[in-house]
Protein backbone atom coordinates (compact mmCIF):
# COMPACT_ATOMS: atom_id res chain seq x y z
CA UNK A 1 -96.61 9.36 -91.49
CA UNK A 2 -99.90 9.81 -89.93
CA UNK A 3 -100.42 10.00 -86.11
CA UNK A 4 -102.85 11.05 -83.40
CA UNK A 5 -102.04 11.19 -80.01
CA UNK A 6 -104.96 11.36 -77.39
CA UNK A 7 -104.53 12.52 -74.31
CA UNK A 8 -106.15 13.89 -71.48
CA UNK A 9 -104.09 16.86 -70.86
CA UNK A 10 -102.33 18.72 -73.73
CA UNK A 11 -99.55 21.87 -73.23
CA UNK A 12 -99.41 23.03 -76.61
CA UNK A 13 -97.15 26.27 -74.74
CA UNK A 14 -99.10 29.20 -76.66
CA UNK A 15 -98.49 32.35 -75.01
CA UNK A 16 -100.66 32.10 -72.56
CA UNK A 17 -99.52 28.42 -71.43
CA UNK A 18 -103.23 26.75 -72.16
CA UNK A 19 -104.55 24.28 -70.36
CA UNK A 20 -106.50 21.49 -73.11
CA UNK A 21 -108.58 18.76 -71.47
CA UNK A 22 -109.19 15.44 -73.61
CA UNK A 23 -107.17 16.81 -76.56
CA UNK A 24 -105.49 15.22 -79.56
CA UNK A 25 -102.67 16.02 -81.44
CA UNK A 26 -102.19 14.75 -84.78
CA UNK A 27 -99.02 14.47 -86.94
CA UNK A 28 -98.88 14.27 -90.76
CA UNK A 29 -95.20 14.00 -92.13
CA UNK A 30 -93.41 14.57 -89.22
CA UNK A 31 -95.36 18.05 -88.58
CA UNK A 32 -97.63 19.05 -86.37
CA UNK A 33 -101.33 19.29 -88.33
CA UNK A 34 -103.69 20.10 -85.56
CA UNK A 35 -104.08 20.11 -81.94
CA UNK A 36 -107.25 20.43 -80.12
CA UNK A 37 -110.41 18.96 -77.94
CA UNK A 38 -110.94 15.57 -79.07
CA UNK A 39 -114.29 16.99 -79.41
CA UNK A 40 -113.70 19.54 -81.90
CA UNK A 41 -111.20 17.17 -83.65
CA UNK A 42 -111.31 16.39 -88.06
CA UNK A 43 -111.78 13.09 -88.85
CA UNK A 44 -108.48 10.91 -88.97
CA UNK A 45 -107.37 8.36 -91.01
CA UNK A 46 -104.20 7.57 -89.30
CA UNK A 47 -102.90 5.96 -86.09
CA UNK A 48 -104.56 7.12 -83.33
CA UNK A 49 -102.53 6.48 -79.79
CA UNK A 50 -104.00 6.49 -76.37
CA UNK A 51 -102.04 7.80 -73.68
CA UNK A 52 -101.92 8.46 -70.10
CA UNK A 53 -101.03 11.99 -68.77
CA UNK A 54 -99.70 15.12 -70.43
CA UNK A 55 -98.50 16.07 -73.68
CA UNK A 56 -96.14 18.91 -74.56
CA UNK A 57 -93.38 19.99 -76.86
CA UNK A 58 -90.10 18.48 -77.13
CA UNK A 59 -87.98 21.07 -74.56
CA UNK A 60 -85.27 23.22 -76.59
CA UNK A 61 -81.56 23.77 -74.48
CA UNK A 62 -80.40 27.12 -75.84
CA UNK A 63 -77.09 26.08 -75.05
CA UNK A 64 -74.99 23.11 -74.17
CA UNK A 65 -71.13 21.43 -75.23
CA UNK A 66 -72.86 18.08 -74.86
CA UNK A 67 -69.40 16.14 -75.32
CA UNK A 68 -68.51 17.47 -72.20
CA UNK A 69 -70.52 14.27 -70.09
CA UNK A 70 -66.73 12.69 -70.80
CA UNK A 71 -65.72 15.38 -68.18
CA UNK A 72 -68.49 14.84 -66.01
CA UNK A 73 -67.29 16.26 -62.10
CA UNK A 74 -63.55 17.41 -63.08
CA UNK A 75 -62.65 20.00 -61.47
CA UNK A 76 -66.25 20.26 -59.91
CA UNK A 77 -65.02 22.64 -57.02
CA UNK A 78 -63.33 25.35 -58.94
CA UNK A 79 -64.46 29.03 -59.49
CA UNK A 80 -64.86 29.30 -63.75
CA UNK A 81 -61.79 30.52 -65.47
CA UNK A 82 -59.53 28.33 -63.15
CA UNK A 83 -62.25 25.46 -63.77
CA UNK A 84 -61.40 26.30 -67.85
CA UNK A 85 -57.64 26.55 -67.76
CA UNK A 86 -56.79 24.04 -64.86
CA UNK A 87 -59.84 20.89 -65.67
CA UNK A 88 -61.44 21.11 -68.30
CA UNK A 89 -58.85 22.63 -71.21
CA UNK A 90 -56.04 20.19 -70.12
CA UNK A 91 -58.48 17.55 -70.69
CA UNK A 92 -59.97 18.71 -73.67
CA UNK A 93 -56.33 18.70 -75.50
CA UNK A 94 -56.54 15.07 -75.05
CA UNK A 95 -59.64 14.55 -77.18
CA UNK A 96 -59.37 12.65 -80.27
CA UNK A 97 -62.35 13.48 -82.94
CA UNK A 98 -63.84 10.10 -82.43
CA UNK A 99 -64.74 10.89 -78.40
CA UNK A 100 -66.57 13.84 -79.40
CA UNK A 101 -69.11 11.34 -81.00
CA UNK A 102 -69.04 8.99 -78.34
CA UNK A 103 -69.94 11.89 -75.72
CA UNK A 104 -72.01 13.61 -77.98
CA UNK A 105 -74.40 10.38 -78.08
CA UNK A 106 -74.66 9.92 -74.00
CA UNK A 107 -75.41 13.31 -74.20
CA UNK A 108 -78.30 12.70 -76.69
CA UNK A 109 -79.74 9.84 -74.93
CA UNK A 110 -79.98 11.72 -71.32
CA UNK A 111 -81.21 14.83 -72.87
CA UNK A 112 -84.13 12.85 -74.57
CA UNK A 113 -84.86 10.91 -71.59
CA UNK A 114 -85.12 13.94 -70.47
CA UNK A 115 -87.56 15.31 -72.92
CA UNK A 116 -84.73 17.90 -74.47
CA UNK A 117 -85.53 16.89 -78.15
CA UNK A 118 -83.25 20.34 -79.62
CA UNK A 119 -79.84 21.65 -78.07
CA UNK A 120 -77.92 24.33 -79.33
CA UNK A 121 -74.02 22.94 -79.13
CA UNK A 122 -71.00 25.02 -79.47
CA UNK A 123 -68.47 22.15 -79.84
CA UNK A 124 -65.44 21.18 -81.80
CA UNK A 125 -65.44 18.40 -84.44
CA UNK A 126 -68.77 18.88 -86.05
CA UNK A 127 -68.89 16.09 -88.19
CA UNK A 128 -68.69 13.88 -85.86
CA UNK A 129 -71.19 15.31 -83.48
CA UNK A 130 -73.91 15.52 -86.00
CA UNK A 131 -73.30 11.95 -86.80
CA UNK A 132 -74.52 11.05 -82.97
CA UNK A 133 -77.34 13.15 -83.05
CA UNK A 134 -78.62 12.03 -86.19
CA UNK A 135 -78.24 8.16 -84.71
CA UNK A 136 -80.05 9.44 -81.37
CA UNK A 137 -82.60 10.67 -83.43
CA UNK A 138 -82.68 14.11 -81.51
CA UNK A 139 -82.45 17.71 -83.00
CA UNK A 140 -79.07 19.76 -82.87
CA UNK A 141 -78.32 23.96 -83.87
CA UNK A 142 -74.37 22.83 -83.92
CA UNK A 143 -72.23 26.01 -83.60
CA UNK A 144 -68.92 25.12 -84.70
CA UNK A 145 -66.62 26.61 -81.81
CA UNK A 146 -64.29 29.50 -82.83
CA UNK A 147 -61.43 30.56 -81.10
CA UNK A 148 -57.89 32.70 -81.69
CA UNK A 149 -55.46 30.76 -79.34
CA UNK A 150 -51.93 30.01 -79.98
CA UNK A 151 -52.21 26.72 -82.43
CA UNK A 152 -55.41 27.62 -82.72
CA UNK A 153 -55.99 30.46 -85.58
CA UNK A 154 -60.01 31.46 -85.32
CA UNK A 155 -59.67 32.30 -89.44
CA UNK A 156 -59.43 28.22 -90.68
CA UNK A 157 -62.19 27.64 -88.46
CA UNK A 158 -64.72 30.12 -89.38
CA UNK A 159 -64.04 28.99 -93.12
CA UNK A 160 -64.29 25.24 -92.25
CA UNK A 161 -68.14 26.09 -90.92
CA UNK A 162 -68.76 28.33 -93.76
CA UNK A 163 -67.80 25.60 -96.93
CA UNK A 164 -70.14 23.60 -94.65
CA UNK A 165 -72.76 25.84 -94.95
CA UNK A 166 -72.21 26.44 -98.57
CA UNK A 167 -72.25 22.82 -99.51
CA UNK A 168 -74.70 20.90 -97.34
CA UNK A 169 -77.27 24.10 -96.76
CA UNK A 170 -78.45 25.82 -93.60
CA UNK A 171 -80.25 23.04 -92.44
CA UNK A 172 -80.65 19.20 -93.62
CA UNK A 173 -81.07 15.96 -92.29
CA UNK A 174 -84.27 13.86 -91.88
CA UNK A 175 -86.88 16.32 -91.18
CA UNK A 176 -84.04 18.92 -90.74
CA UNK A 177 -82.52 17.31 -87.89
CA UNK A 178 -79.33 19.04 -87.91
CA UNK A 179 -79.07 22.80 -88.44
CA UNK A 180 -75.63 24.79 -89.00
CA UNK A 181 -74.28 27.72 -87.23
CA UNK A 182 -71.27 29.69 -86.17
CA UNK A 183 -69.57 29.76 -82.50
CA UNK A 184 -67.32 32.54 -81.87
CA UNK A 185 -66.39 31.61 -78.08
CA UNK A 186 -66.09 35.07 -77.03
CA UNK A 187 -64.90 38.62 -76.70
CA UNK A 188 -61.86 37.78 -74.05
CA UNK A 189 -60.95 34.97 -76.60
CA UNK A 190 -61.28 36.70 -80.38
CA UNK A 191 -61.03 40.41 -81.43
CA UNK A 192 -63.85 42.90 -82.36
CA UNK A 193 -62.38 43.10 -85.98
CA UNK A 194 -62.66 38.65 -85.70
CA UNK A 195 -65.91 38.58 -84.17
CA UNK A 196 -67.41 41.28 -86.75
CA UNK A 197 -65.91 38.91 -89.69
CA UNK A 198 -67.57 35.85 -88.61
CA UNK A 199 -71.00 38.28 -88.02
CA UNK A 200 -70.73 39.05 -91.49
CA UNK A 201 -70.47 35.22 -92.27
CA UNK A 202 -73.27 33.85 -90.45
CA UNK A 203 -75.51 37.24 -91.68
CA UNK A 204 -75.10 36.56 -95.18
CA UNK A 205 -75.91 32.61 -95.03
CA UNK A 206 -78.47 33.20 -92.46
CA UNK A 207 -77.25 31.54 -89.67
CA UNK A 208 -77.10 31.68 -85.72
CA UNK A 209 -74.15 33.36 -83.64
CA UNK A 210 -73.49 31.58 -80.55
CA UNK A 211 -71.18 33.54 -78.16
CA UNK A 212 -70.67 33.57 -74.16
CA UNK A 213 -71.31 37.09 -73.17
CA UNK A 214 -70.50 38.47 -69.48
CA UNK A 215 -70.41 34.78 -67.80
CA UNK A 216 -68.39 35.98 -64.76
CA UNK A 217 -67.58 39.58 -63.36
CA UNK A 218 -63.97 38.33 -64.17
CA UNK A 219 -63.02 36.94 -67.45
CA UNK A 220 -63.99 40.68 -69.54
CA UNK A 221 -62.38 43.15 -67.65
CA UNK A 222 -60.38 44.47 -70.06
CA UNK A 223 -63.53 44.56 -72.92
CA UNK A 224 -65.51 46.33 -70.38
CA UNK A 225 -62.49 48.79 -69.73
CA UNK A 226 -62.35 49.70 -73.24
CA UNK A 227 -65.78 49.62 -74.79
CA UNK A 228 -67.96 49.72 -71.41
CA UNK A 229 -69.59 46.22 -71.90
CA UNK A 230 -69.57 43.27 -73.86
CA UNK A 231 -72.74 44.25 -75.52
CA UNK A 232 -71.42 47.70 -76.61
CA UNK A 233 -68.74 45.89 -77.90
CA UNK A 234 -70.04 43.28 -79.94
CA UNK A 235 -72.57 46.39 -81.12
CA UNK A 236 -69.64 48.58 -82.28
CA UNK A 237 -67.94 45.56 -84.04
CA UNK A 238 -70.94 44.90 -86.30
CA UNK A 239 -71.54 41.47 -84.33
CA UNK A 240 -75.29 42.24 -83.61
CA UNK A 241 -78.04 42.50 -86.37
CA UNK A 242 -79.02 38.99 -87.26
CA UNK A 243 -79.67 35.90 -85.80
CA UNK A 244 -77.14 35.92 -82.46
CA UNK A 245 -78.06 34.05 -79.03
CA UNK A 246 -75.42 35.23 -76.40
CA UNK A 247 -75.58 32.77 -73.77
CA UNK A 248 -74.93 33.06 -70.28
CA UNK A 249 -75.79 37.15 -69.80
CA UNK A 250 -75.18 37.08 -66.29
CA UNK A 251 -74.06 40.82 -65.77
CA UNK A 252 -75.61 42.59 -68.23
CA UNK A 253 -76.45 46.35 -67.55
CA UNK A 254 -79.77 47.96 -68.36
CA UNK A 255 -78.44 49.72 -71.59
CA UNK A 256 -76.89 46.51 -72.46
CA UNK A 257 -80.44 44.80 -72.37
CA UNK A 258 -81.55 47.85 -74.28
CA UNK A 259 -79.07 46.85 -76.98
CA UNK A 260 -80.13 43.15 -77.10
CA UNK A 261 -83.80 44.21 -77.70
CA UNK A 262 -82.87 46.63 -80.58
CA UNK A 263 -81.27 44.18 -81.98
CA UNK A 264 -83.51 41.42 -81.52
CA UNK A 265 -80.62 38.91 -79.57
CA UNK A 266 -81.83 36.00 -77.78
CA UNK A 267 -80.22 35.11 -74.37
CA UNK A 268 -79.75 31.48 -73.17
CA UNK A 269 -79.94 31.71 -69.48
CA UNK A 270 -78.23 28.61 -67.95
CA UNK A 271 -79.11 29.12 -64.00
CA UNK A 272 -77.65 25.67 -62.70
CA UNK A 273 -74.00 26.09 -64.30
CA UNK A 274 -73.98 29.47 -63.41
CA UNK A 275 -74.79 28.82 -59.74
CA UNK A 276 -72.52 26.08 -59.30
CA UNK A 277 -69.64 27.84 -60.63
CA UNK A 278 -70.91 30.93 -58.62
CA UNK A 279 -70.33 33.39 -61.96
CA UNK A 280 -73.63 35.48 -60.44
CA UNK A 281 -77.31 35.20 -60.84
CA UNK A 282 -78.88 36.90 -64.14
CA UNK A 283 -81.68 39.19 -63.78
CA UNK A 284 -84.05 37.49 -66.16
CA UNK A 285 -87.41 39.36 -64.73
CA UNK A 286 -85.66 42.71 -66.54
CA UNK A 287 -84.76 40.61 -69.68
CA UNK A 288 -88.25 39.46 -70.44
CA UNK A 289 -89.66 42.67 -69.71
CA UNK A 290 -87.28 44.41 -72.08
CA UNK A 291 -88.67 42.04 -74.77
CA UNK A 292 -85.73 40.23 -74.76
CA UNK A 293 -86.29 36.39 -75.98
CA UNK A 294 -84.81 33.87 -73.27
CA UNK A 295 -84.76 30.49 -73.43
CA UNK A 296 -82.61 28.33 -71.28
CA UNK A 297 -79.45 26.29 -71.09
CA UNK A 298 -78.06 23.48 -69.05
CA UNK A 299 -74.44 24.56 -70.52
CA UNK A 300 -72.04 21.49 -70.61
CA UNK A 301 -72.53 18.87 -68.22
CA UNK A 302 -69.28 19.01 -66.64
CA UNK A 303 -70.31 22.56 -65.08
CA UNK A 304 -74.28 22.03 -64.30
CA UNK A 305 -73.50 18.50 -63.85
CA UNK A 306 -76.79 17.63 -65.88
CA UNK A 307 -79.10 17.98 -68.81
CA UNK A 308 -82.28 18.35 -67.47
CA UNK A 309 -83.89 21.14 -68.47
CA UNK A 310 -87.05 20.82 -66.60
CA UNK A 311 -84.32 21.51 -63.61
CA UNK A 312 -83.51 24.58 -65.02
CA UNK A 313 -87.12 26.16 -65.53
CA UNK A 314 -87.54 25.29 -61.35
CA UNK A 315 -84.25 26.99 -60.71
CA UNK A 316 -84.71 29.82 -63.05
CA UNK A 317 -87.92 30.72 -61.86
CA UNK A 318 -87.02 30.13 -57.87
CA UNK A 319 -83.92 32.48 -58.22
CA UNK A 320 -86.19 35.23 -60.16
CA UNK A 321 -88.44 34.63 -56.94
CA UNK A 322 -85.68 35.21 -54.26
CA UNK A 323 -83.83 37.97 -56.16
CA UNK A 324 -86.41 40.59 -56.83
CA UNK A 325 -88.33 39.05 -53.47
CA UNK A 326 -91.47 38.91 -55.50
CA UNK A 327 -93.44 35.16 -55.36
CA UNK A 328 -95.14 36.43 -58.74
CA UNK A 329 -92.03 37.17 -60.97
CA UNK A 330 -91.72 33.67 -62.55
CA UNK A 331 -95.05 31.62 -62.53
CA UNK A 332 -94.62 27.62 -62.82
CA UNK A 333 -96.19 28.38 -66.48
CA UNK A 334 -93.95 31.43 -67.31
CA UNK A 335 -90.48 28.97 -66.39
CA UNK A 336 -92.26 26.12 -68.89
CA UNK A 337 -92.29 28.72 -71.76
CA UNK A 338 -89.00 29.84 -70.94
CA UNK A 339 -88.12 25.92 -71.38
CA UNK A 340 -89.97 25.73 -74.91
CA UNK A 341 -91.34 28.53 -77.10
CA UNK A 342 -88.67 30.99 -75.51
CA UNK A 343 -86.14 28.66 -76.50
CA UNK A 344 -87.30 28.35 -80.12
CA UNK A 345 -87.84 32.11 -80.20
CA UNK A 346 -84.12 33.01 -78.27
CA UNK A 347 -82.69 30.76 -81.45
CA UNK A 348 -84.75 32.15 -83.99
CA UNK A 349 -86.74 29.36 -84.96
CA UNK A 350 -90.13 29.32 -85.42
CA UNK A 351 -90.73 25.60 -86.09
CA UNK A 352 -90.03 24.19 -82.92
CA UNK A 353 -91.05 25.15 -78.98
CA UNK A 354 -94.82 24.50 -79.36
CA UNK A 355 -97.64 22.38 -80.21
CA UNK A 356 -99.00 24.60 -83.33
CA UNK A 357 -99.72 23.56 -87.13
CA UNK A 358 -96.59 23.85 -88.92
CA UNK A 359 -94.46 22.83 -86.58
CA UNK A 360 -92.22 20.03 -86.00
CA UNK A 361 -93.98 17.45 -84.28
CA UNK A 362 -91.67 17.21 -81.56
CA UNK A 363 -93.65 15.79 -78.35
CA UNK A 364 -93.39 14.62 -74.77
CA UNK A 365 -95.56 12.52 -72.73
CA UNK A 366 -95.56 12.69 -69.29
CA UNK A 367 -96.96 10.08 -67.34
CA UNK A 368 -98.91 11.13 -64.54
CA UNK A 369 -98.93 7.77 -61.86
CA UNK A 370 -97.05 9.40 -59.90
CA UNK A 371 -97.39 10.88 -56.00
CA UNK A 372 -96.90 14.89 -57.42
CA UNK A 373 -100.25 14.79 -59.18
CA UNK A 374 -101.87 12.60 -56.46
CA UNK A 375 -104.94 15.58 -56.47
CA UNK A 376 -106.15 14.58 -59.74
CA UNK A 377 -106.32 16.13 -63.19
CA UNK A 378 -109.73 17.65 -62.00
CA UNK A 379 -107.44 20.36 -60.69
CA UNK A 380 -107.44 23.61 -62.18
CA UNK A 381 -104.92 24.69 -64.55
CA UNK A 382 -102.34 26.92 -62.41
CA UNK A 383 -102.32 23.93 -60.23
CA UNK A 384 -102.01 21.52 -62.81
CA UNK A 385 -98.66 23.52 -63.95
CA UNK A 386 -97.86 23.88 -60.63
CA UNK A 387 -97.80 20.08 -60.00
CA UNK A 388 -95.91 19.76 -63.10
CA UNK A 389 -92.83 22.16 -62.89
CA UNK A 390 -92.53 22.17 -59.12
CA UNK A 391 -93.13 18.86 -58.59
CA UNK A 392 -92.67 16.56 -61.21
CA UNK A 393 -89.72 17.71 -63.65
CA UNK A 394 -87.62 14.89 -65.76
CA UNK A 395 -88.96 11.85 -63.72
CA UNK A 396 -91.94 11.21 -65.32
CA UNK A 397 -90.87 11.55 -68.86
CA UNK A 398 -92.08 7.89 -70.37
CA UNK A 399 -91.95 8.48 -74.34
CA UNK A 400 -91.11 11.24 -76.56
CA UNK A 401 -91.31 11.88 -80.28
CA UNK A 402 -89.11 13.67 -82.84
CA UNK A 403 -90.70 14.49 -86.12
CA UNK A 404 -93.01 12.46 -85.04
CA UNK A 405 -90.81 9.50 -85.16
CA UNK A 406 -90.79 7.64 -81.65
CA UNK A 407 -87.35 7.89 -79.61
CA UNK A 408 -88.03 7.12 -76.07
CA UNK A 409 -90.30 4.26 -75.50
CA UNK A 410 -91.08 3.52 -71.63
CA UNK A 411 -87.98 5.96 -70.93
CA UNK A 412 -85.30 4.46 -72.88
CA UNK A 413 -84.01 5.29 -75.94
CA UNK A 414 -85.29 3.49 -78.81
CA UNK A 415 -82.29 4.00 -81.33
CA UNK A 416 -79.31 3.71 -79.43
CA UNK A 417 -78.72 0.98 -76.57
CA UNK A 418 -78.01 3.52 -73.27
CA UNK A 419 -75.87 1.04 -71.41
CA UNK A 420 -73.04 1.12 -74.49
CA UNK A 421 -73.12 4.26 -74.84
CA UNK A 422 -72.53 4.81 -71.40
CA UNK A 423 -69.57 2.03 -71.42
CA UNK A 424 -68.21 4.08 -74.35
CA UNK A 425 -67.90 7.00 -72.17
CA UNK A 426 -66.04 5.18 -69.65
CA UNK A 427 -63.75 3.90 -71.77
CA UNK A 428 -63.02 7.58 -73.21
CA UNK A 429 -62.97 9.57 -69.66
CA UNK A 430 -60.45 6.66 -68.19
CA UNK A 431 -58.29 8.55 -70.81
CA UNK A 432 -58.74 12.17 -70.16
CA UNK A 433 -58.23 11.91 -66.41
């Protein structure tokens, strides 16, 4: 596979969110082999592509339960833990392994379309929700969910993940599509002594935690009671120390963000879900300057409603705005890193997030015909970005590219057939109502 794309704006999201002006990017075997002024370019022997606009990386969701589009606006009006155990559990019980495919794959689709080419899933069924992925052609970090409920024993379910593991590696798939990882649900749902085990697990294989940490001011009480937070908990259990993303993070105290940057944990900040279900507004200014890695989440689409990431940088960085009353704490280019290297980097993974040799050549193309970028691409850079994140978000998205293997052409889908898998979820959520 050898590809160039020309365009004449390229986001490769480096750490300081450049700006590149008649730039290429080139792909050789699904990897990203050089970006750069068209000037300044190597010869190429490949494809080269012309398009319109801007180029960036493929946006990473830090954490979603995709499946959960077959439960799209039940129970849309409830506070969270009543939202859980009155809407969305009930339905859930109804599930047959088959439907988590069929949602998984709507899911896909709109989170492409959307130019999400990586979620992070904590989700039930695994088998079957790698099996949509891999047909969408997206990327997935599945974390098999583990609970301790009654019928539900959290031991059988950390082994089923880790003979997984053990026989299919870490990571596999075309151009590692699907990676493997565990998904303890939380501390108000599984012991210390549980959630160290499965730490110890997902340490020695390498893997990613996945756990909700301090959602809601409600649902840890008692933790918090006994240990003093969430964070101190998981700490004393053993939980922290390798790869963990604790998603949500809402209330965390300041020595509970000093824990998370001792211990290197990522936080998926999911603004949208976590506004909508009113469960508080995280302080992510004092994250990031604690050193903390945030990327964020959409969460499932029957509590955001959506998967639209570019949604969440705008709210993310307007709430960091209005809470510390400060028009400078989230620039339009800090919320797009948040969206894509912070993403990679709050999941531990180096290959994706960014346009930078070595890593997977996942790639959106914006098209810029559009009224929000009516001042030209003469404009300078902040306003460029500006234009871009305030402005523009998933409505421009025309193609993307995974691997560097072309799955939205014109904004549809070029695997999977959006209209049946829409009609499949219909058919499914007629069901679970």
């Amino acid at each position: 596979m050898l590809l160039r794309l020309h365009a004449p704006l390229v986001l490769p999201c480096d750490p300081e969110c450049s700006v590149l002006r008649d730039a290429v990017v080139d792909v050789v075997d699904g990897r990203i082999a050089h970006v750069g002024p068209r000037a300044d370019a190597p010869e190429f022997a490949g494809e080269v592509r012309e398009v319109t606009g801007i180029l960036l990386p493929g946006l990473v969701n830090t954490h979603a339960h995709s499946p959960m589009v077959l439960m799209r606006g039940l129970g849309g009006d409830l506070p969270l833990l009543r939202w859980l155990r009155e809407a969305m559990w009930p339905a859930e019980a109804k599930l047959k392994p088959a439907d988590i495919r069929t949602g998984q794959l709507l899911g896909a689709v709109e989170m492409l379309r959307n130019g999400v080419t990586t979620s992070a899933e904590m989700y039930f069924h695994g088998e079957q929700l790698v099996d949509a992925v891999l047909a969408a052609g997206s990327r997935v970090l599945f974390g098999a969910a583990i609970m301790d409920l009654p019928g539900l024993p959290w031991r059988p379910m950390t082994d089923e993940i880790t003979r997984w593991i053990d026989a299919d590696g870490l990571r596999f798939g075309p151009h590692e599509r699907i990676e493997l990882s565990y998904g303890p649900h939380s501390a108000y749902i599984l012991t210390p002594e549980a959630l160290g085990e499965v730490a110890d697990e997902a340490r020695d294989r390498g893997a990613l935690l996945q756990i909700h940490v301090a959602e809601s001011p409600e649902e840890d009480l008692a933790q918090r009671e006994s240990h003093g937070s969430v964070p101190r908990l998981l700490e004393a259990a053993g939980v922290l120390g390798g790869r963990v993303l604790s998603a949500h993070s809402v209330h965390l105290t300041p020595e509970d963000v000093r824990i998370y940057a001792k211990h290197g944990v990522g936080i998926a900040h999911c603004p949208g879900s976590n506004t909508k279900l009113a469960s508080g507004i995280a302080p992510l200014r004092s994250y990031l300057d604690a050193g903390v890695a945030v990327g964020l989440g959409t969460d499932g689409p029957a509590s955001n409603d959506d998967l639209d990431l570019f949604e969440e940088a705008r709210l993310a960085a307007l709430l960091s705005r209005v809470t510390t009353l400060d028009a400078t704490a989230m620039r339009a280019a800090d919320a797009l890193l948040l969206a894509t290297r912070g993403g990679a980097a709050a999941l531990g993974r180096d290959d994706l997030g960014a346009l930078e040799p070595g890593r997977w050549a996942d790639i959106v193309h914006v098209d810029v015909d559009d009224p929000a970028f009516a001042t030209g691409l003469d404009a300078s850079d902040d306003q460029l970005l500006a234009n871009l994140l305030w402005a523009t978000g998933t409505r421009r998205v025309k193609d993307v590219w995974v691997a560097g293997e072309q799955v939205v052409e014109a904004g549809e889908t070029t695997r999977v057939d959006r209209h049946e898998a829409q009609a499949g979820v219909r058919e499914v959520a007629k069901r679970l109502r």
